[in-house]
Protein backbone atom coordinates (compact mmCIF):
# COMPACT_ATOMS: atom_id res chain seq x y z
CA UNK A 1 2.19 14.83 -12.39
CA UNK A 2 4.90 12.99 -10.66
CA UNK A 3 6.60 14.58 -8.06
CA UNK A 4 10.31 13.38 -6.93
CA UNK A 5 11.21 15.54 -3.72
CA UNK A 6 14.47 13.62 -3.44
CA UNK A 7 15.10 15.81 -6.49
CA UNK A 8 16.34 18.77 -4.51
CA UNK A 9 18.55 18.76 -1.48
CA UNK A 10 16.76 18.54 2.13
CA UNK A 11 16.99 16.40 5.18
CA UNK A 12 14.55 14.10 3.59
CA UNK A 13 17.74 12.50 1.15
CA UNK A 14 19.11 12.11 5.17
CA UNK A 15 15.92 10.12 6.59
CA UNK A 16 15.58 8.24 3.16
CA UNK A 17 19.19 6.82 3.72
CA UNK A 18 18.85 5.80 7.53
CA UNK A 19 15.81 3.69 6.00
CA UNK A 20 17.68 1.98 3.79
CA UNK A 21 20.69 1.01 5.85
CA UNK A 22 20.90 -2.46 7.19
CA UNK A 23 23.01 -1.47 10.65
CA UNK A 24 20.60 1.28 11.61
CA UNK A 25 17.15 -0.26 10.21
CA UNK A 26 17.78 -3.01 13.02
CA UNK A 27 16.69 -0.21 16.05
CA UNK A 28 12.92 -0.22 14.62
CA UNK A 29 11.98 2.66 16.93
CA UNK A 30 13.86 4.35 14.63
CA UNK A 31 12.89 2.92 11.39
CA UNK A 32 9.30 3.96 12.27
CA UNK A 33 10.55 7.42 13.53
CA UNK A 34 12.39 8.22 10.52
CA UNK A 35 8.62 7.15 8.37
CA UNK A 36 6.82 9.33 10.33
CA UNK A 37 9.42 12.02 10.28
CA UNK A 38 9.05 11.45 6.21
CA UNK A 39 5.51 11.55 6.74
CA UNK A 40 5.41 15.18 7.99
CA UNK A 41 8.05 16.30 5.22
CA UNK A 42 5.74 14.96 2.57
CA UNK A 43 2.44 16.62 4.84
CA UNK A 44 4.76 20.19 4.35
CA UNK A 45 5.40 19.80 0.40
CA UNK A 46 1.81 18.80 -0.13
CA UNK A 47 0.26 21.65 1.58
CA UNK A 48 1.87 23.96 -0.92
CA UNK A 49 -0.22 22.76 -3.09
CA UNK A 50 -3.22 23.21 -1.10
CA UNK A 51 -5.91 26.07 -1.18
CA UNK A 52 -5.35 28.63 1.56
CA UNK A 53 -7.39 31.34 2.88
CA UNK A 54 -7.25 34.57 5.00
CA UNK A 55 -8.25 34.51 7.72
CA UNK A 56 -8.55 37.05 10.66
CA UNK A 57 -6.83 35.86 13.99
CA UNK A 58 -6.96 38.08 17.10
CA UNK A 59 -3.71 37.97 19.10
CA UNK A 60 -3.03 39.43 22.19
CA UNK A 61 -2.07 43.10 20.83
CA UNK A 62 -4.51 43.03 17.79
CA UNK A 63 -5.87 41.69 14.42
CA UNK A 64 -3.39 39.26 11.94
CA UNK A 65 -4.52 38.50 8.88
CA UNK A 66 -2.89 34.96 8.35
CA UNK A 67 -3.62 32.25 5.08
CA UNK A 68 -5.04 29.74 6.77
CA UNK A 69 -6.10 25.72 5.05
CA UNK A 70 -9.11 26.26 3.25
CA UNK A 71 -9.83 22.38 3.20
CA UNK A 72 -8.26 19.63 5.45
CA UNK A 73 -7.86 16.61 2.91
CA UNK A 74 -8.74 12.87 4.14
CA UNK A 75 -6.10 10.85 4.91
CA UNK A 76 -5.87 7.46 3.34
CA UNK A 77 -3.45 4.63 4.74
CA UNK A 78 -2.67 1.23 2.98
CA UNK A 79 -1.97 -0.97 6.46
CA UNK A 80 0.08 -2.05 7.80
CA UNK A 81 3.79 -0.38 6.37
CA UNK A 82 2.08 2.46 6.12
CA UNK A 83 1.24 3.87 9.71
CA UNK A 84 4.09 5.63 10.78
CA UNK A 85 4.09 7.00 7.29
CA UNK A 86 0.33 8.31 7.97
CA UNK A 87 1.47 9.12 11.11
CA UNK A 88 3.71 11.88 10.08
CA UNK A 89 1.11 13.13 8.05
CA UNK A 90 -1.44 13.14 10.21
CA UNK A 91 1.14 15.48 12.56
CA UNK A 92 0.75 18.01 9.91
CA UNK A 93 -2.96 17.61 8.80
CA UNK A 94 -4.00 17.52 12.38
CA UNK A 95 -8.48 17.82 11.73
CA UNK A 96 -8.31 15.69 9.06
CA UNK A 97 -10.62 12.63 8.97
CA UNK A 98 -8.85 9.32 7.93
CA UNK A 99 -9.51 6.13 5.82
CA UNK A 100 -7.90 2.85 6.13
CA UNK A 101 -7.49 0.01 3.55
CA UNK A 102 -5.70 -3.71 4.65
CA UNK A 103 -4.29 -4.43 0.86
CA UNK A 104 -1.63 -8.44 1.64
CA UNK A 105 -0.14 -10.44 -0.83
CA UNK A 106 -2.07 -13.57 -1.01
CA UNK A 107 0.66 -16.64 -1.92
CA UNK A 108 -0.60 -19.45 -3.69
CA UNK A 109 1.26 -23.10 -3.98
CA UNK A 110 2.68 -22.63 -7.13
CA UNK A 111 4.84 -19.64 -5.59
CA UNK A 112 2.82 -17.07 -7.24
CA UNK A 113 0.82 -14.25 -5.49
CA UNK A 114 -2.16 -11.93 -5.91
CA UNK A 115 -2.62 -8.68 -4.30
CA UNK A 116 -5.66 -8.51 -2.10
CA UNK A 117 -7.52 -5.84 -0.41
CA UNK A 118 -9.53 -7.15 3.35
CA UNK A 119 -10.36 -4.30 5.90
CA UNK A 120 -12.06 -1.13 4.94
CA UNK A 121 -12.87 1.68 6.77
CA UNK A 122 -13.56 5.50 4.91
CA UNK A 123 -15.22 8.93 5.61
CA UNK A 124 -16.88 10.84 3.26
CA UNK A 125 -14.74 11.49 0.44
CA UNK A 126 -16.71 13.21 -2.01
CA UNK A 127 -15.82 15.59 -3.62
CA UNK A 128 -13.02 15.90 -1.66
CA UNK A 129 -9.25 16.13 -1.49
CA UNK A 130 -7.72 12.91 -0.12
CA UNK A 131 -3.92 11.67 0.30
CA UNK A 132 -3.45 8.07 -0.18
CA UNK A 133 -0.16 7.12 0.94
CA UNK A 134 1.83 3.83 1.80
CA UNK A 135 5.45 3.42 2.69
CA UNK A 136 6.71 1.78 -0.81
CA UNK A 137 5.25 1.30 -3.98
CA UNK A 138 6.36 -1.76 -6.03
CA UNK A 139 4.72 -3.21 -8.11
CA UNK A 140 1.64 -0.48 -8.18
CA UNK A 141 -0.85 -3.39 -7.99
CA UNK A 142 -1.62 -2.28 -3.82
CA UNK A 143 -1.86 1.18 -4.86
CA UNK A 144 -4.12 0.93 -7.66
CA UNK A 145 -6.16 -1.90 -5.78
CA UNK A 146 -6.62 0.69 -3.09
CA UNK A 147 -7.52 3.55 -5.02
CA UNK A 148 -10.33 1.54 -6.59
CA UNK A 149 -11.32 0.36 -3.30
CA UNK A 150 -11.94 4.16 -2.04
CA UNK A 151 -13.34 5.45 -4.23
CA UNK A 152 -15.63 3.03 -4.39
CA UNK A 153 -16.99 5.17 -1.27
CA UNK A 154 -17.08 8.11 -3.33
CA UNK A 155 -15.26 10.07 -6.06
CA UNK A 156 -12.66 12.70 -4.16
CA UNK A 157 -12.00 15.95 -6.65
CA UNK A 158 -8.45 15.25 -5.92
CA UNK A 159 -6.08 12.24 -4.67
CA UNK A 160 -2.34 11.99 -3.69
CA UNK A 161 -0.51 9.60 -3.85
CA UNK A 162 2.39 9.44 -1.91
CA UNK A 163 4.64 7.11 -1.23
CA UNK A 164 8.54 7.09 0.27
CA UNK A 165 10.71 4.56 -1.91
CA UNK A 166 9.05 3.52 -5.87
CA UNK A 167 10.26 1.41 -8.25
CA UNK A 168 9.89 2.74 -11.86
CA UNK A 169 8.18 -0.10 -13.05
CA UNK A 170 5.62 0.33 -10.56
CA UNK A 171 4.94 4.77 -10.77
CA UNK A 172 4.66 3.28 -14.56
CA UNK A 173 1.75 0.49 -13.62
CA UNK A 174 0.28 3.29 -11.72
CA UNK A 175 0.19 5.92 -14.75
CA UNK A 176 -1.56 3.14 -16.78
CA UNK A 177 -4.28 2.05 -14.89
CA UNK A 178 -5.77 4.91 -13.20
CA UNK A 179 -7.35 8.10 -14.27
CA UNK A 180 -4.50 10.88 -13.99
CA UNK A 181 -7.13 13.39 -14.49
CA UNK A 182 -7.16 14.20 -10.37
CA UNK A 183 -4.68 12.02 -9.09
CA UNK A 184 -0.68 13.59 -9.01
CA UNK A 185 1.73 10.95 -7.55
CA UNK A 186 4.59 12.00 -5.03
CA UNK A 187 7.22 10.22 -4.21
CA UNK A 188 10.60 10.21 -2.18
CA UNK A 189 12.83 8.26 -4.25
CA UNK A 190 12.26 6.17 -6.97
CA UNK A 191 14.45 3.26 -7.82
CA UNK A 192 14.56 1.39 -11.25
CA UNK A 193 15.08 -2.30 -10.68
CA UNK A 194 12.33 -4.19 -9.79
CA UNK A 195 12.85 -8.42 -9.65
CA UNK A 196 10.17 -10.81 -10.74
CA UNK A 197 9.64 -11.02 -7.07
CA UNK A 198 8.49 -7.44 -7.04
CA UNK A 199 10.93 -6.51 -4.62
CA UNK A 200 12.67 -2.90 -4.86
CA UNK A 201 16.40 -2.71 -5.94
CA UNK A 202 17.97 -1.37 -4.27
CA UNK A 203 15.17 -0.88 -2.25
CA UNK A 204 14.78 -1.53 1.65
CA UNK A 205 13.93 -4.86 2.33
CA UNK A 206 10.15 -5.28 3.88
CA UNK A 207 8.67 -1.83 5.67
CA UNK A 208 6.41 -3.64 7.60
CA UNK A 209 8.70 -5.88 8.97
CA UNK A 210 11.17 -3.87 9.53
CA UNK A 211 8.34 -1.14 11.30
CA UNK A 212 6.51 -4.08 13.40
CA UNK A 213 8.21 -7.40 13.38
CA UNK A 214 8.67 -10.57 10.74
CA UNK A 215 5.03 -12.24 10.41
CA UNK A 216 4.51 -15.33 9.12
């Protein structure tokens, strides 16, 4: 059900440590090239687990029977860490219809926070496949909040998520609180420390500001 493609060898352990690295995550052209170049490895391992059909494609000399996508799934991005991410994805899954959610953390006086979802915007998801993705996965709280959120457009037959960098703690929130019935969760790397801050260890720092700038 959970899928670790930093498991095996491929140039995704290469783009998952130019991510992390302080001296070459400050050239942010590159931070967001390397998420969208992440984005289309995890569009590739995906599609193998995809429904494919032949299909008849005349070429210049004659007939090819090729498998072809039998279904392009909707693609679902948690804003804003997350758009070179769907990018990349979107590279792959070129017809596919897309879905938006804005999901902030909301910081209160006593230094705590909640996890808030604000802009919308889905398709037609039922009964459909759909890949949720978002750049990191901490806690799980965004996830899950966003998960609720779309579906709350409709029930898809099947749901990704993906995400690059996951703490344990928060693939384990994840597990707990949703449905695993149709949802499989893939991930790049997961790490195990997560601090009362909910920040990754070792982590990355902040994918959104390191992607678009510091915000206040």
């Amino acid at each position: 059900m959970v899928h670790v493609l930093s498991a095996s060898s491929s140039i995704l352990n290469q783009y998952i440590s130019e991510i992390r690295d302080t001296d070459i995550q400050r050239d942010s052209l590159r931070f967001r090239n390397n998420l969208e170049r992440l984005g289309t490895i995890f569009g590739y391992e995906i599609s193998k687990d995809l429904a494919f059909e032949l299909k008849e494609v005349i070429t210049p000399l004659g007939i090819a029977n090729v498998p072809t996508l039998k279904e392009y799934p909707v693609l679902a991005a948690i804003l804003r860490a997350g758009l070179p991410f769907h990018q990349g994805l979107l590279n792959v899954f070129d017809k596919s219809e897309n879905a938006f959610i804005s999901a902030f953390r909301k910081h209160h006086p006593d230094g705590s926070y909640t996890i808030e979802t604000d802009y919308v915007s889905v398709p037609d998801i039922e009964d459909k496949i759909v890949i949720l993705s978002d750049a990191m996965l901490a806690s799980g709280t965004s996830m899950v909040l966003a998960y609720r959120e779309m579906i709350s457009h409709g029930k898809p037959k099947h749901t990704y998520l993906a995400t690059i960098l996951a703490s344990s703690e928060g693939v384990e929130y994840v597990k707990k609180h949703l449905s695993l019935e149709n949802i499989s969760i893939w991930v790049g790397v997961i790490d195990e420390e997560l601090t009362a801050q909910s920040f990754i260890v070792p982590g990355l720092g902040d994918a959104g500001d390191l992607a678009y700038g510091k915000k206040l």
